[in-house]
N, C-alpha and C. Protein backbone atom coordinates (compact mmCIF):
# COMPACT_ATOMS: atom_id res chain seq x y z
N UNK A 1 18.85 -22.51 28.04
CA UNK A 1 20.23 -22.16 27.91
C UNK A 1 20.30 -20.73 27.39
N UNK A 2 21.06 -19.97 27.70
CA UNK A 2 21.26 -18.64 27.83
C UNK A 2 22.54 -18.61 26.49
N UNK A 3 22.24 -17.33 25.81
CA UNK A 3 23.21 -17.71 24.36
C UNK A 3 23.73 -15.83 24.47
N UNK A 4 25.09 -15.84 24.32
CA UNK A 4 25.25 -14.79 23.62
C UNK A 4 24.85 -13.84 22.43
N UNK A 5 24.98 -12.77 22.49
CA UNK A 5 24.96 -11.71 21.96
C UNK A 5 25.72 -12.51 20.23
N UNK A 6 26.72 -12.85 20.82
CA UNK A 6 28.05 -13.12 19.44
C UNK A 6 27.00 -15.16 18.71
N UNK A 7 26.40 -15.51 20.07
CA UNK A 7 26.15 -16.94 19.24
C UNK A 7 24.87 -16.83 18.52
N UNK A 8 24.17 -15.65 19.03
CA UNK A 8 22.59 -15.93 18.33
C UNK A 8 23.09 -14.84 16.95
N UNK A 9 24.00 -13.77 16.92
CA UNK A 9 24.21 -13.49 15.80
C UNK A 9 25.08 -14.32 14.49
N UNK A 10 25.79 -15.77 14.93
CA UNK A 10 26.47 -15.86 14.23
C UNK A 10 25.89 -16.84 12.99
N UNK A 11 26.22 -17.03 11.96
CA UNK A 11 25.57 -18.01 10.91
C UNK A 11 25.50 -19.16 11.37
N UNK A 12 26.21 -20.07 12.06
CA UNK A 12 25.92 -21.08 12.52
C UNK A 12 24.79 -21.22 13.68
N UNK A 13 24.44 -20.13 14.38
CA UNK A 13 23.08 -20.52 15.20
C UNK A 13 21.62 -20.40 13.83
N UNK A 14 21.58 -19.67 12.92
CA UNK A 14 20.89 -19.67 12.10
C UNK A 14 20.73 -20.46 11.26
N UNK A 15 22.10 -21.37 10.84
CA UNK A 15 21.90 -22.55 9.83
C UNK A 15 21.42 -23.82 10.75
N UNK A 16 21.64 -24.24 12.27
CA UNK A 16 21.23 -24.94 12.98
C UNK A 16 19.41 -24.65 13.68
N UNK A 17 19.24 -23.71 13.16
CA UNK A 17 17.77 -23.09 13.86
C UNK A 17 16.83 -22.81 12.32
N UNK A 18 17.44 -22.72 11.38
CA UNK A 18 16.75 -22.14 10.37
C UNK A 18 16.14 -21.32 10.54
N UNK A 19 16.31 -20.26 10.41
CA UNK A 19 15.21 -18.91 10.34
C UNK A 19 14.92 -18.15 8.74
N UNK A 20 15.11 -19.17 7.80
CA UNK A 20 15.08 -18.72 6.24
C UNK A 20 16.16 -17.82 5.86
N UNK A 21 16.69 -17.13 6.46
CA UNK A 21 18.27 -16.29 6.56
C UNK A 21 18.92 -16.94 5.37
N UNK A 22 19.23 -17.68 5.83
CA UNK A 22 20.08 -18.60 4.96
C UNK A 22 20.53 -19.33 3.73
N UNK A 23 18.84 -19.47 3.42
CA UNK A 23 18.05 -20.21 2.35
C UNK A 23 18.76 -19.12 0.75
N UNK A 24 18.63 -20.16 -0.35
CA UNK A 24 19.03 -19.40 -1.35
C UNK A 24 17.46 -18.94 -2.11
N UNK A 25 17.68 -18.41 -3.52
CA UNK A 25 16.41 -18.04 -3.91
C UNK A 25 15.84 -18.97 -4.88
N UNK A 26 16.54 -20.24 -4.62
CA UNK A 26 16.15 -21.10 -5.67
C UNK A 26 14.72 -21.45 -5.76
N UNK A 27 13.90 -21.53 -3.98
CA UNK A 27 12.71 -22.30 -4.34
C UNK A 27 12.05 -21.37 -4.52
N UNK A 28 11.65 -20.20 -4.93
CA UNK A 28 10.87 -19.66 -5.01
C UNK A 28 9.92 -19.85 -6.39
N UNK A 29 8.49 -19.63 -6.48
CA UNK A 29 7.90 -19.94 -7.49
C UNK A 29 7.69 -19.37 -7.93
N UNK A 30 7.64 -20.04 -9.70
CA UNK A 30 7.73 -19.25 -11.33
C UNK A 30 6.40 -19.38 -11.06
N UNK A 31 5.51 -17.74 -11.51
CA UNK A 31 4.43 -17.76 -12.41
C UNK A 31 4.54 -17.51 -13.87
N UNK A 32 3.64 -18.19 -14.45
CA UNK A 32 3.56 -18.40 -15.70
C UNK A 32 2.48 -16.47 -16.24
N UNK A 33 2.96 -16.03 -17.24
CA UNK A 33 1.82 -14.72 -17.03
C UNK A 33 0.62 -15.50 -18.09
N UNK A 34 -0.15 -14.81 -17.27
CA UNK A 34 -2.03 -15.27 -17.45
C UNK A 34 -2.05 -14.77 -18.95
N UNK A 35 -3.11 -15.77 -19.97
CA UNK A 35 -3.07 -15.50 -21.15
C UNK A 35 -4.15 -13.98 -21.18
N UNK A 36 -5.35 -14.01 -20.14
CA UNK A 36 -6.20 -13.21 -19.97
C UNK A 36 -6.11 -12.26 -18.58
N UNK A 37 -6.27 -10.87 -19.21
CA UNK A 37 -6.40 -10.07 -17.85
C UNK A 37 -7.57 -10.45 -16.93
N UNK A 38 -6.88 -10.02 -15.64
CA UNK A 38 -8.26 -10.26 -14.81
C UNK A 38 -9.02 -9.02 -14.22
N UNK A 39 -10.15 -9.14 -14.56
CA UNK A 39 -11.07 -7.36 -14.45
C UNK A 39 -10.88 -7.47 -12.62
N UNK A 40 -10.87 -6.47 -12.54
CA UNK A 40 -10.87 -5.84 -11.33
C UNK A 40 -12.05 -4.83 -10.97
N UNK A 41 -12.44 -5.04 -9.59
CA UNK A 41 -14.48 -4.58 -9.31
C UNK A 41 -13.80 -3.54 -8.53
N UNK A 42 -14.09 -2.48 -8.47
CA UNK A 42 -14.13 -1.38 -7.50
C UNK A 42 -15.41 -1.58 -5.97
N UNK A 43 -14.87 -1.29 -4.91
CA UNK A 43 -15.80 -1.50 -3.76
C UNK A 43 -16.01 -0.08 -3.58
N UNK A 44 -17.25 -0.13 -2.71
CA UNK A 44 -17.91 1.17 -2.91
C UNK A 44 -18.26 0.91 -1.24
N UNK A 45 -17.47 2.22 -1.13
CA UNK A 45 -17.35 2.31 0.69
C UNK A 45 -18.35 2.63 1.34
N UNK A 46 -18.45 2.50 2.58
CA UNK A 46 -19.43 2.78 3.46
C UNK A 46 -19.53 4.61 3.04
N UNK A 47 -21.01 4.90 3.75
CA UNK A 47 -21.46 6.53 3.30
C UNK A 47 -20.45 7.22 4.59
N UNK A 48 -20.35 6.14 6.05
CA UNK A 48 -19.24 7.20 6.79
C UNK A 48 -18.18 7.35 6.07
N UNK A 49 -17.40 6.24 5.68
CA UNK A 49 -16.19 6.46 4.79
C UNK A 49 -16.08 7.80 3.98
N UNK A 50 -17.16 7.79 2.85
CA UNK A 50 -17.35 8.84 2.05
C UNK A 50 -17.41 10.14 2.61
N UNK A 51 -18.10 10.28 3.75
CA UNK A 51 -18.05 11.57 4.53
C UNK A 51 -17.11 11.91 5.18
N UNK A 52 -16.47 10.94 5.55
CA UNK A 52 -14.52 11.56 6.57
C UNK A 52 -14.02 11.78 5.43
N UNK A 53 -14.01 10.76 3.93
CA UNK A 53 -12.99 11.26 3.19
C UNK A 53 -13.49 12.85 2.42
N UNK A 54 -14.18 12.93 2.25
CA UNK A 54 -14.77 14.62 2.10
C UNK A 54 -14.53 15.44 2.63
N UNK A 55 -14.64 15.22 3.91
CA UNK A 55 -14.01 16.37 5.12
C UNK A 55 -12.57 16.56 5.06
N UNK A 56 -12.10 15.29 5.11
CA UNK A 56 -10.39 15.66 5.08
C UNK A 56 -10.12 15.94 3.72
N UNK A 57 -10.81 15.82 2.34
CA UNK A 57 -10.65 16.92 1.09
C UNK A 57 -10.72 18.66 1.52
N UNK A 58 -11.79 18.48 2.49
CA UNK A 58 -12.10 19.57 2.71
C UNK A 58 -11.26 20.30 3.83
N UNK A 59 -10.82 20.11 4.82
CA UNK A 59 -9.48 20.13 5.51
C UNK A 59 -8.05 20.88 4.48
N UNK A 60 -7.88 19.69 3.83
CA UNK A 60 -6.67 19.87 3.05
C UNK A 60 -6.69 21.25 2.38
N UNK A 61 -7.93 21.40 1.41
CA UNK A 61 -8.33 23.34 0.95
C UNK A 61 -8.05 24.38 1.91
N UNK A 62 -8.98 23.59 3.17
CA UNK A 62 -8.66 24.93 3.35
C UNK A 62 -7.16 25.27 4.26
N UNK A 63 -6.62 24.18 4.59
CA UNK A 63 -4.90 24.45 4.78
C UNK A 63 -4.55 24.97 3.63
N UNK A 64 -4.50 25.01 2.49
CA UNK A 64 -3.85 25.38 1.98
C UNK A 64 -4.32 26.60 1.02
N UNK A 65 -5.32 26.87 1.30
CA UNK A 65 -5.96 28.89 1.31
C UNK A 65 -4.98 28.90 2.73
N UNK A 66 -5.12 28.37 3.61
CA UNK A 66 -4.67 29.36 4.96
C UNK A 66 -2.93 29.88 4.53
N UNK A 67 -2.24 28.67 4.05
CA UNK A 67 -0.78 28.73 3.77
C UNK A 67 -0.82 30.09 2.44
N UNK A 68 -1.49 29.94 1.55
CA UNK A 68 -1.22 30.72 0.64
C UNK A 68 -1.68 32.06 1.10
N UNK A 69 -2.47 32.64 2.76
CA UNK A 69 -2.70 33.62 2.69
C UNK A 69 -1.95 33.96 3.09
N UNK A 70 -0.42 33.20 4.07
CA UNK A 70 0.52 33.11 4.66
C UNK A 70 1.47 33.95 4.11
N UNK A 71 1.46 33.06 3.29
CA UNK A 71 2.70 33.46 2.24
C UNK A 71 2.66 34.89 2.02
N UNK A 72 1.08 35.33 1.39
CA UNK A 72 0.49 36.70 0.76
C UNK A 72 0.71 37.33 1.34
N UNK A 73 1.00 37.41 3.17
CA UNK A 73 1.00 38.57 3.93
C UNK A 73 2.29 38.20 4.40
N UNK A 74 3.29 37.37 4.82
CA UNK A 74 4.37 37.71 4.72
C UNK A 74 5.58 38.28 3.71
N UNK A 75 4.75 38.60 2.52
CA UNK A 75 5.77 38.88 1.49
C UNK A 75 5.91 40.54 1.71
N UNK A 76 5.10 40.84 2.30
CA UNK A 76 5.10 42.57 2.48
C UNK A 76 6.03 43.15 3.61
């Protein structure tokens, strides 16, 4: 069955279809806060990782020597 534009927007195709739209915020669940923090491990990336992210450190410098030489020679 083929539905309008006006029936699939209206609240009643959504309260008959449920799409959570509708729903209030009642069920949502209480956490209780943890008596103890929980440590958190750092991961230690692959050596390609480490090397793209170096390069694009290294990228970023030197954009921005290039911009500041920009600047230096358009101010004259």
């Amino acid at each position: 069955m083929d539905y309008t534009a006006f029936q699939l927007c209206s609240r009643g195709f959504f309260e008959k279809w449920g799409d959570g739209m509708h729903r209030s915020k009642d069920n949502l669940q209480v956490l209780e806060p943890a008596d103890e923090p929980v440590t958190l491990t750092r991961v230690t990336p692959n050596r390609r990782i480490q090397i793209v992210f170096w390069g694009l450190r290294a990228y970023i410098v030197v954009m921005v020597v290039l911009v500041i030489i920009g600047f230096a020679r358009g101010m004259h």
